[in-house]
Every structure is written in C-alpha cells, then in structure tokens.
Protein backbone atom coordinates (compact mmCIF):
# COMPACT_ATOMS: atom_id res chain seq x y z
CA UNK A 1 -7.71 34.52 3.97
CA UNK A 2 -9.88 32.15 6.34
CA UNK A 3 -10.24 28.68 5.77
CA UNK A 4 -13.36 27.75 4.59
CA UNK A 5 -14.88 24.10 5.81
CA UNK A 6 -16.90 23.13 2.67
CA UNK A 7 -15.18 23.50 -0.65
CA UNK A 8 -16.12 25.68 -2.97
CA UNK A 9 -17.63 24.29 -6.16
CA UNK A 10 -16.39 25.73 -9.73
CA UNK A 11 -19.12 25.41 -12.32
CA UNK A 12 -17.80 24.52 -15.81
CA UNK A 13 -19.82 25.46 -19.09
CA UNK A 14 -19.48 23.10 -21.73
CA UNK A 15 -21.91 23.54 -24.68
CA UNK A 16 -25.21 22.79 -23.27
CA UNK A 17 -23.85 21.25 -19.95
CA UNK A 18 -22.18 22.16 -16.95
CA UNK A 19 -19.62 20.38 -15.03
CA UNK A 20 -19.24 20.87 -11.29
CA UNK A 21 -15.54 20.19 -9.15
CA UNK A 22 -14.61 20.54 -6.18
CA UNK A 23 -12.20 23.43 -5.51
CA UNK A 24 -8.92 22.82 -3.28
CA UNK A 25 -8.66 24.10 -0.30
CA UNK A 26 -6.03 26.34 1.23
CA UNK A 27 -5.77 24.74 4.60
CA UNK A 28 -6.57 22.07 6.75
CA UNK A 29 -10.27 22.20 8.35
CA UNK A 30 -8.87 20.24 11.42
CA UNK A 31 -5.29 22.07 12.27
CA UNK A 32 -5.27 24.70 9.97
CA UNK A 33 -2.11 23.00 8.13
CA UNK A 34 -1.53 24.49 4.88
CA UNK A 35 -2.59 21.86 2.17
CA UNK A 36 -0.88 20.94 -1.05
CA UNK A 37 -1.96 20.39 -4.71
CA UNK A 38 -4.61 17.17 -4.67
CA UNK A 39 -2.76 13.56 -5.49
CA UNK A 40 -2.51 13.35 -9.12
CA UNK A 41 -3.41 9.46 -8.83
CA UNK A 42 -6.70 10.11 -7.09
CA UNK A 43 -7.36 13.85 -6.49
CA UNK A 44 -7.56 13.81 -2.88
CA UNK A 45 -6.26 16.25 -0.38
CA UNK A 46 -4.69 14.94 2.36
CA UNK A 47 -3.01 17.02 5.49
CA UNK A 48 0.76 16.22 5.75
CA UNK A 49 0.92 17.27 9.55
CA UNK A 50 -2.72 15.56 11.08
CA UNK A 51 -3.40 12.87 7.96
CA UNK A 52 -7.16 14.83 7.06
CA UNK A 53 -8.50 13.78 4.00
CA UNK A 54 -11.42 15.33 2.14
CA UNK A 55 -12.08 11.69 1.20
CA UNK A 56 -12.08 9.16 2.65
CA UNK A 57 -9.05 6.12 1.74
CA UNK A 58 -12.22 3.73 0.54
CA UNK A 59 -13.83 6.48 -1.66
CA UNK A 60 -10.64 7.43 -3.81
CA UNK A 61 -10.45 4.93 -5.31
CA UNK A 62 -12.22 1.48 -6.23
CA UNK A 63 -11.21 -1.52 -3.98
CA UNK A 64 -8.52 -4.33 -5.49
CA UNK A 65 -9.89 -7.76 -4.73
CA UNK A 66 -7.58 -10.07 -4.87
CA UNK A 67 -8.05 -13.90 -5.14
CA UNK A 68 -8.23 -15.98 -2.05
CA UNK A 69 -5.05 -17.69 -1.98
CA UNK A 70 -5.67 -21.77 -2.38
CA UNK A 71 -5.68 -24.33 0.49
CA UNK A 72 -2.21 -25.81 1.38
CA UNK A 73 -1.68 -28.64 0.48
CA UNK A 74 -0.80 -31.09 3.36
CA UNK A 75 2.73 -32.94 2.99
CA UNK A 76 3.33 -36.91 3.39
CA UNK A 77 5.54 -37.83 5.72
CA UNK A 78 8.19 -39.11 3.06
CA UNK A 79 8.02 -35.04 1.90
CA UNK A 80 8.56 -33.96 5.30
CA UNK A 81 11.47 -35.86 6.61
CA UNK A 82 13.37 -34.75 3.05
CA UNK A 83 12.36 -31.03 3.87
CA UNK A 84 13.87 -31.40 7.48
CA UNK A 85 16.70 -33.52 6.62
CA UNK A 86 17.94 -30.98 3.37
CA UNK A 87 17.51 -28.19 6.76
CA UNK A 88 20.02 -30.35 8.85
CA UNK A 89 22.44 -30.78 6.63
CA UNK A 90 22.68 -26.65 5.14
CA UNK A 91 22.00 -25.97 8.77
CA UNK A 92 25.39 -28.73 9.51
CA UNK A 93 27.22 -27.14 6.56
CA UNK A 94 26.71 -23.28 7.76
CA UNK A 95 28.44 -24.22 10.78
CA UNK A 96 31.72 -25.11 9.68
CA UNK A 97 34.40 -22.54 8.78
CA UNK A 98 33.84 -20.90 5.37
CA UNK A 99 36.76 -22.47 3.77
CA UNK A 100 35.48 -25.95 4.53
CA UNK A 101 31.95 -25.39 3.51
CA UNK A 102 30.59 -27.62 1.23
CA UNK A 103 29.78 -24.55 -1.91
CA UNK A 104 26.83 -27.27 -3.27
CA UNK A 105 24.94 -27.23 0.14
CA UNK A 106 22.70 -23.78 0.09
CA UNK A 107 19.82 -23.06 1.75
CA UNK A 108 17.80 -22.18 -1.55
C-alpha cells in the first residue's frame, strides 16, 4: 500500500454532530520508515529512524513556564571565608588515609 502524505481524516457521527481525527499513517512521508501507534501522552507520530513528526514538539502539547529563579543573593565576606575555610579543612581531611580521617569532617 503507498504512503500517503496528508492523513486521512475519519468523520465521526455523534447525534447531530460530527467529529473529525486525524488517521495514522502507515509510514514515514520523509524515509518511508514504518510508523508506530501515536504517543498515548500526546497523540503524535513520530519516525523512530529520521525523528519526523506530524506535529511539531511546540504544538503537542502546551508550554510549562516555569518561574524565573530569584537573584542570588551576594555573600559578606565573614560568609565567604567560613565557606572556603569548611572547603580546606574536608578538602585537608580527604587527604589523609581513611583510617585517620576525621568521620565528623564531610563535605555535605
């Protein structure tokens, strides 16, 4: 059976209205890959061997927006010499043979 392009659309009756959907297609339009069932999550068909996609990423699905993550926060100098001297000393403590480690020094 040849590929067809376009998909074909299957008319639905429902009482006094009629629902059109897009039928799957058999194969790829691109490479001529045979394609599988459409994604349950957003009903797209998407090539496994050249990536095609009867829609596009964008369209399947609505956007997430996120929140812009806040400012950082700038450090006084007091916080920065404890950050870098807590590093010194885990960095001091990795170095000597496990046995002699100090087990409350981590670098948590």
């Amino acid at each position: 059976m040849r590929n067809r392009a376009i998909a074909q659309v299957k008319k639905l009756s429902v009482g006094y209205h009629s629902i059109s959907l897009p039928m799957p297609l058999d194969n790829c339009p691109k490479c001529n890959h045979r394609l599988g069932a459409p994604l349950k999550s957003s009903g797209r068909q998407v090539c496994m061997k050249c990536g095609w996609s009867d829609k596009p990423r964008q369209a399947a699905g609505q956007p997430q927006r996120q929140k812009p993550a806040p400012p950082p926060r700038d450090l006084t100098p007091d916080e920065i010499h404890k950050i870098l001297s807590k590093a010194a000393e885990v960095s001091l403590n990795n170095m000597k043979p496990k046995g002699k480690q100090d087990p409350t020094l981590t670098g948590e």
